[in-house]
N, C-alpha and C. Protein backbone atom coordinates (compact mmCIF):
# COMPACT_ATOMS: atom_id res chain seq x y z
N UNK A 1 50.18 -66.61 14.03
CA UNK A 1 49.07 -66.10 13.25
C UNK A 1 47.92 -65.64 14.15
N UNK A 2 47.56 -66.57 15.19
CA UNK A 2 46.58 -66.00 16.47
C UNK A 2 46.65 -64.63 16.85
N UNK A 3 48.29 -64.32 16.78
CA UNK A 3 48.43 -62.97 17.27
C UNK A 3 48.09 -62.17 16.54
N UNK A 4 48.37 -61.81 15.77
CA UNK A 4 48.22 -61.12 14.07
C UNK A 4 46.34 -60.83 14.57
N UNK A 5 45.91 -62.02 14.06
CA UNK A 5 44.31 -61.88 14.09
C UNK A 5 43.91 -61.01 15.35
N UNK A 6 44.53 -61.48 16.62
CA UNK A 6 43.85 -60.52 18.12
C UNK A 6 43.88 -59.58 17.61
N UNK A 7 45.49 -59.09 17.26
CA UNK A 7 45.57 -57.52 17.43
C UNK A 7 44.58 -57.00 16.08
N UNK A 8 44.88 -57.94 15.31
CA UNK A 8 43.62 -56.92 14.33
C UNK A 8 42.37 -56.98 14.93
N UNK A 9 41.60 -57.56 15.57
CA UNK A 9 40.30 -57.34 16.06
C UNK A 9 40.83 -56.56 16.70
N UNK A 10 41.46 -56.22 17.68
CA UNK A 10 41.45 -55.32 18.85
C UNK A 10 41.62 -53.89 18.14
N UNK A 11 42.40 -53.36 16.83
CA UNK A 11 42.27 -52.27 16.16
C UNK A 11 40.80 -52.04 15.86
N UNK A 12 40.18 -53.09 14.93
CA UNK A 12 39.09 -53.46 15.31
C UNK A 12 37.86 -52.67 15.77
N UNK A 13 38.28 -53.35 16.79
CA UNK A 13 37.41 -52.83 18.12
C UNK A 13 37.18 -51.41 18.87
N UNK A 14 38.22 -50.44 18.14
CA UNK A 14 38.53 -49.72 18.89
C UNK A 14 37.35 -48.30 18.91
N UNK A 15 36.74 -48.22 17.48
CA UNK A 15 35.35 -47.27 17.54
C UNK A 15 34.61 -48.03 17.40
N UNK A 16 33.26 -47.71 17.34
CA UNK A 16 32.09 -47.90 17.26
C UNK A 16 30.96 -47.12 17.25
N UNK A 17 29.87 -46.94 17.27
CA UNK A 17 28.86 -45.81 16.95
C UNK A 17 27.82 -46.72 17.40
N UNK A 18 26.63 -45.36 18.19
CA UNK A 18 25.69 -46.18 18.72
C UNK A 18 24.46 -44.97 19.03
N UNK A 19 23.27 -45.03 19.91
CA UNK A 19 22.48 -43.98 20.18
C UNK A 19 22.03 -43.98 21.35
N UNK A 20 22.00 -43.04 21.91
CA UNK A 20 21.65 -42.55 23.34
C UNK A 20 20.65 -43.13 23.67
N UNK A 21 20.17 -43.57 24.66
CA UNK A 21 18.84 -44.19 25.27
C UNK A 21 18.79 -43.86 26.58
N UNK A 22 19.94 -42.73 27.04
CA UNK A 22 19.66 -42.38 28.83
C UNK A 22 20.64 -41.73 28.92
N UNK A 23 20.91 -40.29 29.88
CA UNK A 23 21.66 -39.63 30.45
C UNK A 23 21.76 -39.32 31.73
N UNK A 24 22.81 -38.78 32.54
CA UNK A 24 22.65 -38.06 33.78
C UNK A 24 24.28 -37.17 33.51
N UNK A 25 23.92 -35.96 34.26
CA UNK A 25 24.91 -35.35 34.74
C UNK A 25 24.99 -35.51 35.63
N UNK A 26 25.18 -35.62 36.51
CA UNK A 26 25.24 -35.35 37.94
C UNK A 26 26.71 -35.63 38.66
N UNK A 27 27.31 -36.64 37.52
CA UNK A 27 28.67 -36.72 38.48
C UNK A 27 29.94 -35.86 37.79
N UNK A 28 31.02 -36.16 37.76
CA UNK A 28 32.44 -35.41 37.72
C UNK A 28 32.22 -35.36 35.97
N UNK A 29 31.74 -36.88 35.41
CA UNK A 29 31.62 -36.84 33.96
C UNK A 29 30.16 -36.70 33.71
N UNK A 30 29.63 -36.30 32.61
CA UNK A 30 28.63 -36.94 32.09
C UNK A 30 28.37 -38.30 31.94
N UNK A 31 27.54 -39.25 31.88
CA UNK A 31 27.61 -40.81 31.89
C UNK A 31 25.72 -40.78 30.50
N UNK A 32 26.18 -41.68 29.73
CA UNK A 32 24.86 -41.98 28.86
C UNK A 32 25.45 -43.33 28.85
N UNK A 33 23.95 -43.92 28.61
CA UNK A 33 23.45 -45.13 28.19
C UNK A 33 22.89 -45.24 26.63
N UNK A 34 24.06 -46.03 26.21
CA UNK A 34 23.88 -46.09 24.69
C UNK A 34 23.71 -47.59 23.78
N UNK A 35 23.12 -47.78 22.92
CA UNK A 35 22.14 -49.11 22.13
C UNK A 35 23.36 -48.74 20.80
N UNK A 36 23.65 -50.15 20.57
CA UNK A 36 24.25 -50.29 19.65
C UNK A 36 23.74 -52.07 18.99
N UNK A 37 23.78 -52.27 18.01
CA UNK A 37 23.33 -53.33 17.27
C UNK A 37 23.87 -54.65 18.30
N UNK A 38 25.02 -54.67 18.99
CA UNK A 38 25.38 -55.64 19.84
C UNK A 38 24.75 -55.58 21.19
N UNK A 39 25.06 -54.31 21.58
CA UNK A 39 24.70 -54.26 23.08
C UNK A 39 23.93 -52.87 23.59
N UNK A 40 23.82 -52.97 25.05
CA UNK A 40 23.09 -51.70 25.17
C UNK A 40 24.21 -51.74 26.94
N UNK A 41 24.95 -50.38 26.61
CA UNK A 41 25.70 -50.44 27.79
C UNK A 41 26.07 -48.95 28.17
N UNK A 42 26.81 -48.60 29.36
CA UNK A 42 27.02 -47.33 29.79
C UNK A 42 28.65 -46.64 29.04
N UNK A 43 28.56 -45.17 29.50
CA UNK A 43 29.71 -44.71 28.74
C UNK A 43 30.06 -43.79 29.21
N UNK A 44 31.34 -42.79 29.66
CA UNK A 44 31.73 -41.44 30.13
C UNK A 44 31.46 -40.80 29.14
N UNK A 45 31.29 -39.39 29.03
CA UNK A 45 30.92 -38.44 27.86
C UNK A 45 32.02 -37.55 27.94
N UNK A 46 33.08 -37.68 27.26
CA UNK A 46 33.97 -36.24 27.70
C UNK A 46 33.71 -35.08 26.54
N UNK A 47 33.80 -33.74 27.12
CA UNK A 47 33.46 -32.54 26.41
C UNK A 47 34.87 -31.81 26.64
N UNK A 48 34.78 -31.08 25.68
CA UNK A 48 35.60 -29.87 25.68
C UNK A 48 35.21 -28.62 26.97
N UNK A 49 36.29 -28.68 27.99
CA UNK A 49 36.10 -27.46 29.07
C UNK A 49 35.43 -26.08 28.63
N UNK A 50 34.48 -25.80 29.62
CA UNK A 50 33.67 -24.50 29.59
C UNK A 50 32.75 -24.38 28.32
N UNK A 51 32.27 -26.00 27.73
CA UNK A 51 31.04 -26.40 27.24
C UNK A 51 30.29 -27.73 27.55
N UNK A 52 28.92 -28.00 27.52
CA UNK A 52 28.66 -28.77 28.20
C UNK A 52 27.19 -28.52 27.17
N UNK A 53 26.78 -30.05 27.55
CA UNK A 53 24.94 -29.90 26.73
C UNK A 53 24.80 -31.75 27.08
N UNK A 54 23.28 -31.05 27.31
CA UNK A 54 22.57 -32.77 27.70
C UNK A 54 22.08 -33.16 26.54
N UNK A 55 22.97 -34.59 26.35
CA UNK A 55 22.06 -34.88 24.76
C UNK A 55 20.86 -35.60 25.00
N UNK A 56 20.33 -35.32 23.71
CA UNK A 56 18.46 -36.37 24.38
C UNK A 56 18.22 -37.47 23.57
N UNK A 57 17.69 -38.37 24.04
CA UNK A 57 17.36 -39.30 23.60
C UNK A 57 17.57 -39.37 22.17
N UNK A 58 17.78 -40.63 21.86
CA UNK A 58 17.91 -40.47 19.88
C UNK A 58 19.38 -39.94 19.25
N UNK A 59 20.25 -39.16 20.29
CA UNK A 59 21.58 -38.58 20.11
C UNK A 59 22.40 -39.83 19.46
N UNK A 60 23.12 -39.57 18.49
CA UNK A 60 24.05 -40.73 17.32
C UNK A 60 25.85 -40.20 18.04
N UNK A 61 26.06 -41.61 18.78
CA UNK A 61 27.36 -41.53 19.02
C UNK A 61 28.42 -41.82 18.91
N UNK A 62 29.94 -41.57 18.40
CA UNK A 62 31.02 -42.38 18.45
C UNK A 62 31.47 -42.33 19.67
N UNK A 63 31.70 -43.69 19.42
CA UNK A 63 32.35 -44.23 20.67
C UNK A 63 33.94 -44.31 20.72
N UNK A 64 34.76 -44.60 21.87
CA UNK A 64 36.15 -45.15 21.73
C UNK A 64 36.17 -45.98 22.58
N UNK A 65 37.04 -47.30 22.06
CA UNK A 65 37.39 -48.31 23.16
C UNK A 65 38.93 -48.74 23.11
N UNK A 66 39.37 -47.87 24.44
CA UNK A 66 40.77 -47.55 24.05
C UNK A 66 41.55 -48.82 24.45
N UNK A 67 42.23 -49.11 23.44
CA UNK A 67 43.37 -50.27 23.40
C UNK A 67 42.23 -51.88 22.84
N UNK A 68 40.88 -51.10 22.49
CA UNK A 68 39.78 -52.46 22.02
C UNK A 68 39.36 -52.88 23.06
N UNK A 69 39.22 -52.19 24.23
CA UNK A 69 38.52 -52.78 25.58
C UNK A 69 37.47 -52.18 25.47
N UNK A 70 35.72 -52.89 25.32
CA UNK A 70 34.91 -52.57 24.92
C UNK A 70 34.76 -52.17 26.64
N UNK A 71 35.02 -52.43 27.60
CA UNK A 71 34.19 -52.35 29.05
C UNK A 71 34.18 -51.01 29.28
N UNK A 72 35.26 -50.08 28.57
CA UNK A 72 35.10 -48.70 29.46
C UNK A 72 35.21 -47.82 28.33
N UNK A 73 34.25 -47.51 27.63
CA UNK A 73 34.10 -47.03 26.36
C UNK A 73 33.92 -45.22 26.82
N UNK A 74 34.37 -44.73 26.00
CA UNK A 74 34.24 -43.08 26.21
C UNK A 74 33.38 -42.57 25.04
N UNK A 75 32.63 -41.24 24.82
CA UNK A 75 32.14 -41.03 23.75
C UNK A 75 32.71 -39.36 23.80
N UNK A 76 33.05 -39.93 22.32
CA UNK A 76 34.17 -38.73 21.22
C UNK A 76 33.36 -37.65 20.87
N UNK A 77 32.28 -38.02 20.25
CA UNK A 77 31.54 -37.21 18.97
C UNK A 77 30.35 -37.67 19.28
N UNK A 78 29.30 -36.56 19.34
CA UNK A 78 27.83 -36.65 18.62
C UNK A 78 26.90 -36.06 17.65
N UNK A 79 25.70 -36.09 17.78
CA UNK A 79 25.03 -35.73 16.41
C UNK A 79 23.50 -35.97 16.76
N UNK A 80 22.58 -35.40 16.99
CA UNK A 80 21.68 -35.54 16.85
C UNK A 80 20.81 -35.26 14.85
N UNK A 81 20.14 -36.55 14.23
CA UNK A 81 19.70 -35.97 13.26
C UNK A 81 18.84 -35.41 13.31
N UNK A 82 17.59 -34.99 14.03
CA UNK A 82 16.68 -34.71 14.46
C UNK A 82 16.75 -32.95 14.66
N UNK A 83 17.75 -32.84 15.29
CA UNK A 83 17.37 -31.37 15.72
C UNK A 83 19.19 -30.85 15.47
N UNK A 84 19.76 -31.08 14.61
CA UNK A 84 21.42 -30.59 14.14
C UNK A 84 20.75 -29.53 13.44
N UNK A 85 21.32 -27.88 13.37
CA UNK A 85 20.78 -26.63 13.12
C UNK A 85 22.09 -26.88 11.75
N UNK A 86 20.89 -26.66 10.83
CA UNK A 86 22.03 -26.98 9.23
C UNK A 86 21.93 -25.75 8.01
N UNK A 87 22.42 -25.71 6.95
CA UNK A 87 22.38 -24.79 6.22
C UNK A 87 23.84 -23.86 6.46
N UNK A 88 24.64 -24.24 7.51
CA UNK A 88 26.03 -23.15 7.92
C UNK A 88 26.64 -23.22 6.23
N UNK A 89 26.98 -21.58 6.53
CA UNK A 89 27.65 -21.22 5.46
C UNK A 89 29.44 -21.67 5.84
N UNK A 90 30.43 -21.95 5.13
CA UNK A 90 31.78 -21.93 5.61
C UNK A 90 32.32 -20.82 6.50
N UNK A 91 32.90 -21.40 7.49
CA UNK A 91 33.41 -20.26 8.66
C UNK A 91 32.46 -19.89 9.22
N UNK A 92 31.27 -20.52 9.61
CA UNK A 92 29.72 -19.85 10.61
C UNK A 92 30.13 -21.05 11.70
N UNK A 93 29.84 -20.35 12.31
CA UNK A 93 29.57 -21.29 14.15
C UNK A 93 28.73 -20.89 14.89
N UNK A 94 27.48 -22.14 15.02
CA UNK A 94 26.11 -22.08 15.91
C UNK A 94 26.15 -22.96 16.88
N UNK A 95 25.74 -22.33 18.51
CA UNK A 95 25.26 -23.04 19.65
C UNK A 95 24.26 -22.82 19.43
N UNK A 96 23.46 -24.28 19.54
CA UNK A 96 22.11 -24.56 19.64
C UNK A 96 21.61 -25.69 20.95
N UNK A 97 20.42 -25.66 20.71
CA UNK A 97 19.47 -26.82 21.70
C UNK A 97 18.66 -26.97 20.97
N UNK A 98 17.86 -28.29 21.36
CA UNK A 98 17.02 -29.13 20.67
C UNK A 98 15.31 -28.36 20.58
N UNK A 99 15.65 -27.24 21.25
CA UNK A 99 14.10 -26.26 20.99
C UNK A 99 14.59 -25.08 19.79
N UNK A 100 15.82 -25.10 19.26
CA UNK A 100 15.80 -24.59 18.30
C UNK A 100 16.55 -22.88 18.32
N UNK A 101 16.71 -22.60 19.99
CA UNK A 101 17.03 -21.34 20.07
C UNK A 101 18.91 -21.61 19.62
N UNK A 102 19.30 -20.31 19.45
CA UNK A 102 20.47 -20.52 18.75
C UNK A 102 21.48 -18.90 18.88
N UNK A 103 22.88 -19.48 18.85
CA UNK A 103 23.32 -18.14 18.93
C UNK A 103 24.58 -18.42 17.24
N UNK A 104 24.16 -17.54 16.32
CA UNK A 104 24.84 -17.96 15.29
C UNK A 104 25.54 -17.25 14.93
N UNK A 105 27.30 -17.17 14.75
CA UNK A 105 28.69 -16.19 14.27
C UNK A 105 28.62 -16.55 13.18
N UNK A 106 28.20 -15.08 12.47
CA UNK A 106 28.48 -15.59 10.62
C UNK A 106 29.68 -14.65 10.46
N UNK A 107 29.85 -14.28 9.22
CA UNK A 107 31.10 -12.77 8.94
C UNK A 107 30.40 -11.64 8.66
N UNK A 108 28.88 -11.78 8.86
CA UNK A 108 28.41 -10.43 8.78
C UNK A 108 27.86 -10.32 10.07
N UNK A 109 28.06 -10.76 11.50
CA UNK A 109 27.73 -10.62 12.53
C UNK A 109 27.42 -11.83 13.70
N UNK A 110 26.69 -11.05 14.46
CA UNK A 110 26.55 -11.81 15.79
C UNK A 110 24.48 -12.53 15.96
N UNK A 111 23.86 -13.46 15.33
CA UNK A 111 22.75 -13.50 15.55
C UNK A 111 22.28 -13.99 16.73
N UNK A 112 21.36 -13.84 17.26
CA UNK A 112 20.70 -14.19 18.64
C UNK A 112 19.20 -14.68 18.05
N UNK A 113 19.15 -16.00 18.56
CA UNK A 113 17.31 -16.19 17.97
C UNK A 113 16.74 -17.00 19.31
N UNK A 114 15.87 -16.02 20.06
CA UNK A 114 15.69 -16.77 20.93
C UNK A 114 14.17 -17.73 21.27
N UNK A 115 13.55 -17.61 20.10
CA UNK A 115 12.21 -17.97 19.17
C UNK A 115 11.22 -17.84 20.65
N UNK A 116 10.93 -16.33 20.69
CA UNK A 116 9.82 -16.32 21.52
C UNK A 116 10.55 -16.17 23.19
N UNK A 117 11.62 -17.01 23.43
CA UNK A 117 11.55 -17.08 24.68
C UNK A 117 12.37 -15.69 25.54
N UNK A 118 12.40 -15.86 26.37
CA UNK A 118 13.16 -14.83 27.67
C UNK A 118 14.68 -14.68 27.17
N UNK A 119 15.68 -13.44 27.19
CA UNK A 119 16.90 -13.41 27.38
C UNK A 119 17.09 -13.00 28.73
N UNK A 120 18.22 -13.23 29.28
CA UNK A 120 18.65 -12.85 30.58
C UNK A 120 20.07 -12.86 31.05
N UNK A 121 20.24 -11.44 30.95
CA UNK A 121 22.03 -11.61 32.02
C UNK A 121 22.05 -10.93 33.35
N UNK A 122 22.38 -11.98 34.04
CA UNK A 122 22.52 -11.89 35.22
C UNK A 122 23.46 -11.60 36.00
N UNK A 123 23.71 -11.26 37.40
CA UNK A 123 24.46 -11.03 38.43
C UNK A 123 25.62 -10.48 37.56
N UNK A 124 25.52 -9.31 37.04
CA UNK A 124 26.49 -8.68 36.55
C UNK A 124 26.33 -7.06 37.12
N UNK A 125 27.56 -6.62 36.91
CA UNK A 125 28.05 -5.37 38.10
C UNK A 125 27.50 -4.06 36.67
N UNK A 126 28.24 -4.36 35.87
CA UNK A 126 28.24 -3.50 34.94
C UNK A 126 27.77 -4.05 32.96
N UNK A 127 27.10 -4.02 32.62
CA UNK A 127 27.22 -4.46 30.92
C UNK A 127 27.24 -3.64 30.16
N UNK A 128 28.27 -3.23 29.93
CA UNK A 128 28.79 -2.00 28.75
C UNK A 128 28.46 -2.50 27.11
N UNK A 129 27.93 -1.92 25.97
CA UNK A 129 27.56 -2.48 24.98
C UNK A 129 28.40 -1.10 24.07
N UNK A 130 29.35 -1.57 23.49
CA UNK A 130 30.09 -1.06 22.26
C UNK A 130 29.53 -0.75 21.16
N UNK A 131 28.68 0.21 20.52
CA UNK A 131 28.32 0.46 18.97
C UNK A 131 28.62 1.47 18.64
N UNK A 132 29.38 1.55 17.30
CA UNK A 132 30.42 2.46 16.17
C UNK A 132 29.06 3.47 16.39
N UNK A 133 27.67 3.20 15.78
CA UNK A 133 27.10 3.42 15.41
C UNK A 133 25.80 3.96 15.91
N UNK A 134 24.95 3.26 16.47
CA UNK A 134 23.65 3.45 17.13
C UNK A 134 23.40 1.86 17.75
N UNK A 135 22.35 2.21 18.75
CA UNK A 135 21.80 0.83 19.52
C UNK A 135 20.16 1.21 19.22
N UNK A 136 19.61 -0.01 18.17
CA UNK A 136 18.16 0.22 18.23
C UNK A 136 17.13 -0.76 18.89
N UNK A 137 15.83 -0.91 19.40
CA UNK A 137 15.46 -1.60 20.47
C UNK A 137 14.45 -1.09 19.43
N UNK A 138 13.75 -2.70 18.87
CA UNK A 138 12.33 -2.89 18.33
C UNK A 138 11.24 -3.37 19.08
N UNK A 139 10.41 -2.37 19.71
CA UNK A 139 9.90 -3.07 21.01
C UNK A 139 8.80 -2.35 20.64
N UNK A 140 7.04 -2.51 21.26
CA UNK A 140 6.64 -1.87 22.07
C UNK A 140 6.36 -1.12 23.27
N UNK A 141 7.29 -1.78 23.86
CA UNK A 141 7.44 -0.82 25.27
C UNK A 141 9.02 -1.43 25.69
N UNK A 142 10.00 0.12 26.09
CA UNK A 142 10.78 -0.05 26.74
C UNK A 142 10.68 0.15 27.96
N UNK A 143 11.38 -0.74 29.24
CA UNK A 143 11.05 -0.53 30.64
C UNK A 143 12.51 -0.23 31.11
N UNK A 144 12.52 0.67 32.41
CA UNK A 144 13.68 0.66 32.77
C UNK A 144 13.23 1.19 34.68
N UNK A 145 13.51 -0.19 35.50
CA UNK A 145 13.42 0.01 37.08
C UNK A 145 14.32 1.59 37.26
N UNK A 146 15.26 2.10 37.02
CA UNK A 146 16.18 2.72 37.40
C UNK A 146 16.01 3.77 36.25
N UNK A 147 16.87 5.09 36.84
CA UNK A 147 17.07 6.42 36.35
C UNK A 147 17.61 6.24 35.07
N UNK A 148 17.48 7.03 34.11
CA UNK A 148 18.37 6.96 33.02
C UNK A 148 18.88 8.68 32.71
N UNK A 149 20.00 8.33 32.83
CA UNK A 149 20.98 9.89 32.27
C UNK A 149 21.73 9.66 30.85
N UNK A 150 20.89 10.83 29.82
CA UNK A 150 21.58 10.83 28.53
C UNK A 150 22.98 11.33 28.91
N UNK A 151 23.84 11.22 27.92
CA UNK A 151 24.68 12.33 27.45
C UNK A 151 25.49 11.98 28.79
N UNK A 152 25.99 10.75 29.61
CA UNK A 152 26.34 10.91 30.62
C UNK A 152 27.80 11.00 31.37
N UNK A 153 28.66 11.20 29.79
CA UNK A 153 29.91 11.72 30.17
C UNK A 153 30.47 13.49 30.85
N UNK A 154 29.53 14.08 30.13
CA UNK A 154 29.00 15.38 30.55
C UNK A 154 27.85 15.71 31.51
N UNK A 155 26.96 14.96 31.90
CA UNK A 155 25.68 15.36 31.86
C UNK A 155 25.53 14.50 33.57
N UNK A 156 25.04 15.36 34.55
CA UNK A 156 24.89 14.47 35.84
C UNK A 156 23.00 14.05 36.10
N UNK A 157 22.21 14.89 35.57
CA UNK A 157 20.74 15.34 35.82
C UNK A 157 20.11 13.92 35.06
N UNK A 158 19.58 13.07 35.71
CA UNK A 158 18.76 11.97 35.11
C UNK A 158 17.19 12.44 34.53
N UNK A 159 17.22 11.83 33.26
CA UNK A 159 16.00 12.16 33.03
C UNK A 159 14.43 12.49 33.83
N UNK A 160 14.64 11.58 34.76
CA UNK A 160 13.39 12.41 35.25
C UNK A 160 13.75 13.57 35.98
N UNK A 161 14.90 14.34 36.38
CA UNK A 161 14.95 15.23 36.92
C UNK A 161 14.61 16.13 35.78
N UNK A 162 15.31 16.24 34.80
CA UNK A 162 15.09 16.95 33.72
C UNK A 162 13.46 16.86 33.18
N UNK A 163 12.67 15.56 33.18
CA UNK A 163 11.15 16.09 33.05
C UNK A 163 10.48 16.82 34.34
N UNK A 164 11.03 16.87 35.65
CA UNK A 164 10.57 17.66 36.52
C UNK A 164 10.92 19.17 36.23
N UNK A 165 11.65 19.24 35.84
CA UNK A 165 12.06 20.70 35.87
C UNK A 165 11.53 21.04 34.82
N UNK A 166 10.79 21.03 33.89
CA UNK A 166 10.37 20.45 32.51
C UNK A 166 8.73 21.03 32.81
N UNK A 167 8.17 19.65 33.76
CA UNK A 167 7.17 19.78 34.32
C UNK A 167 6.24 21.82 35.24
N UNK A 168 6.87 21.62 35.99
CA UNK A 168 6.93 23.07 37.07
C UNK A 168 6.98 24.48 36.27
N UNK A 169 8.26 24.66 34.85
CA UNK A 169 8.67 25.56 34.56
C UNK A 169 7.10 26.35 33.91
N UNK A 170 7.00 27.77 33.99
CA UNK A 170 5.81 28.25 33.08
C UNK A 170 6.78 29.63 32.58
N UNK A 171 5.65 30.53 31.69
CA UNK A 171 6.10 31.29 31.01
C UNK A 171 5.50 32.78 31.57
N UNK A 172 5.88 33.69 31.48
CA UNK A 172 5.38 34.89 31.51
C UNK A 172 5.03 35.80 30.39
N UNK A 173 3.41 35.79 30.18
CA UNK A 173 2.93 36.62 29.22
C UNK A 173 2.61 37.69 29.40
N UNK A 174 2.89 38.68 28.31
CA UNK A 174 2.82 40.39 28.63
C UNK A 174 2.00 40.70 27.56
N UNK A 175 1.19 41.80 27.91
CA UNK A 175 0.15 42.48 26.84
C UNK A 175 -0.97 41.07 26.23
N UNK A 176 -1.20 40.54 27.22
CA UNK A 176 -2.87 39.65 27.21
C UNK A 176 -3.77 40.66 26.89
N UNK A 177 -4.45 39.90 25.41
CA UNK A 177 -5.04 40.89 24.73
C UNK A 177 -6.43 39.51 24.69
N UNK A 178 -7.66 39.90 24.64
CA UNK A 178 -8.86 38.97 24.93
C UNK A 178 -9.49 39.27 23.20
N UNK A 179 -10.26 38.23 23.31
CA UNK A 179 -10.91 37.86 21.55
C UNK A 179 -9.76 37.07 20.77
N UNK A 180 -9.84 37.49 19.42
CA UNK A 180 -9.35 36.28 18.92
C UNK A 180 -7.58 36.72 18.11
N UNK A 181 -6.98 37.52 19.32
CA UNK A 181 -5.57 37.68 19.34
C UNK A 181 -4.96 37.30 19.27
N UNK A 182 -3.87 37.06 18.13
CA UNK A 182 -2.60 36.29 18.44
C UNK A 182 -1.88 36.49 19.49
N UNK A 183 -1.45 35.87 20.47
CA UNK A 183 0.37 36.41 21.43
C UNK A 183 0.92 35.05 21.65
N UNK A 184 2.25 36.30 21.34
CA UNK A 184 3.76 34.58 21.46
C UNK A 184 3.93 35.04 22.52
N UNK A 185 4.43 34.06 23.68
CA UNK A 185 4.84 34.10 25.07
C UNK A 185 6.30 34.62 24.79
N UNK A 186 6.87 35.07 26.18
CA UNK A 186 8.36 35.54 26.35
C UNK A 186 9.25 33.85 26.25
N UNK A 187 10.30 33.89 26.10
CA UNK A 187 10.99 32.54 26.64
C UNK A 187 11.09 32.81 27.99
N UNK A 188 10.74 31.42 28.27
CA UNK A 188 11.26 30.85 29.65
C UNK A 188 12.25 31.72 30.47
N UNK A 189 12.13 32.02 31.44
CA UNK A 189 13.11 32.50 32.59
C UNK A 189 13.86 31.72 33.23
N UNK A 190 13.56 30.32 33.29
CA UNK A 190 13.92 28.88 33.95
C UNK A 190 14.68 28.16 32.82
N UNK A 191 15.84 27.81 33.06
CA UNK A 191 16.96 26.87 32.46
C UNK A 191 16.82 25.61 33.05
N UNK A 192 16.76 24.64 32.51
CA UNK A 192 17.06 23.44 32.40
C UNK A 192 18.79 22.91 32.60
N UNK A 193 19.21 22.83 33.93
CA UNK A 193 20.72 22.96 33.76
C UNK A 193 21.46 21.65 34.42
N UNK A 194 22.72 21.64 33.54
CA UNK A 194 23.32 20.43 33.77
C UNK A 194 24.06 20.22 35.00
N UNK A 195 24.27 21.07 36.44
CA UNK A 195 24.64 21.12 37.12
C UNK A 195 23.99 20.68 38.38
């Protein structure tokens, strides 16, 4: 009967749930320090490859203690209640952080909310952006360090070459008549050319 009883505690034993009170990354695993009604002890954090997030303080965790060995507990699942981004419709998936910025896949698209702060992609060679349609930019001021060429499957002349040539070009007027004369100028003699 002794036996019976171990192994049922040791099934038992085997989750538990508790809350973060300390983190570090720094080594191969994540490691938190987590408070649970019994104890307050350390834990590996395993994640799913090519995601990763520091939970903060207050983070609600399950635990595992595999085979009911409380000494080397792993944590499965978390949850912050505090800052969990809620309201998902079925089939939506949001990465978030605890300041609230968020990248949210619904079925009517791709949202980006970056509440105020900086976007940035970096050390990239090329970023090609795909639209059926149009690309619109709600800004007051667009900046761009570098040349920009419309039309640039056809077209070699970067815009500012094209406002230089733009700039320089004048017109030649014939039969300048003085007082209060109408005259339309000739067109331009100077082409603007894509070559």
């Amino acid at each position: 009967m002794s036996q019976i009883r171990k192994f049922a505690t040791r099934i038992a034993s085997m989750l538990g749930v508790g809350r973060i009170t300390a983190m570090t990354d720094t080594g191969s695993t994540q490691t938190v320090q987590y408070q649970t009604p019994l104890e307050v002890a350390n834990a590996h954090r395993l994640a799913e490859f090519g995601f990763s997030s520091g939970l903060p303080v207050g983070t609600d965790v399950v635990l595992a203690f595999l085979g009911g060995d409380r000494s080397n507990p792993v944590v499965i699942a978390t949850n912050h209640q505090g800052y969990r981004h809620s309201d998902l419709n079925s089939g939506e998936t949001v990465m978030y952080n605890q300041w609230g910025l968020n990248i949210l896949l619904t079925e009517n698209g791709v949202f980006v909310d970056a509440k105020g702060k900086n976007v940035e992609v970096n050390n990239a060679t090329t970023v090609t952006i795909n639209a059926s349609d149009s690309i619109l930019a709600n800004t007051p001021m667009f900046k761009c360090t570098g040349d920009i060429v419309d039309n640039c499957n056809s077209n070699t002349k970067t815009v500012k070459q094209l406002r230089d040539a733009y700039n320089i070009h004048d017109h030649e007027v014939k039969g300048v008549q003085s007082g209060e004369s109408t005259v339309t100028s000739e067109k331009t003699t100077e082409k603007v050319s894509d070559e």
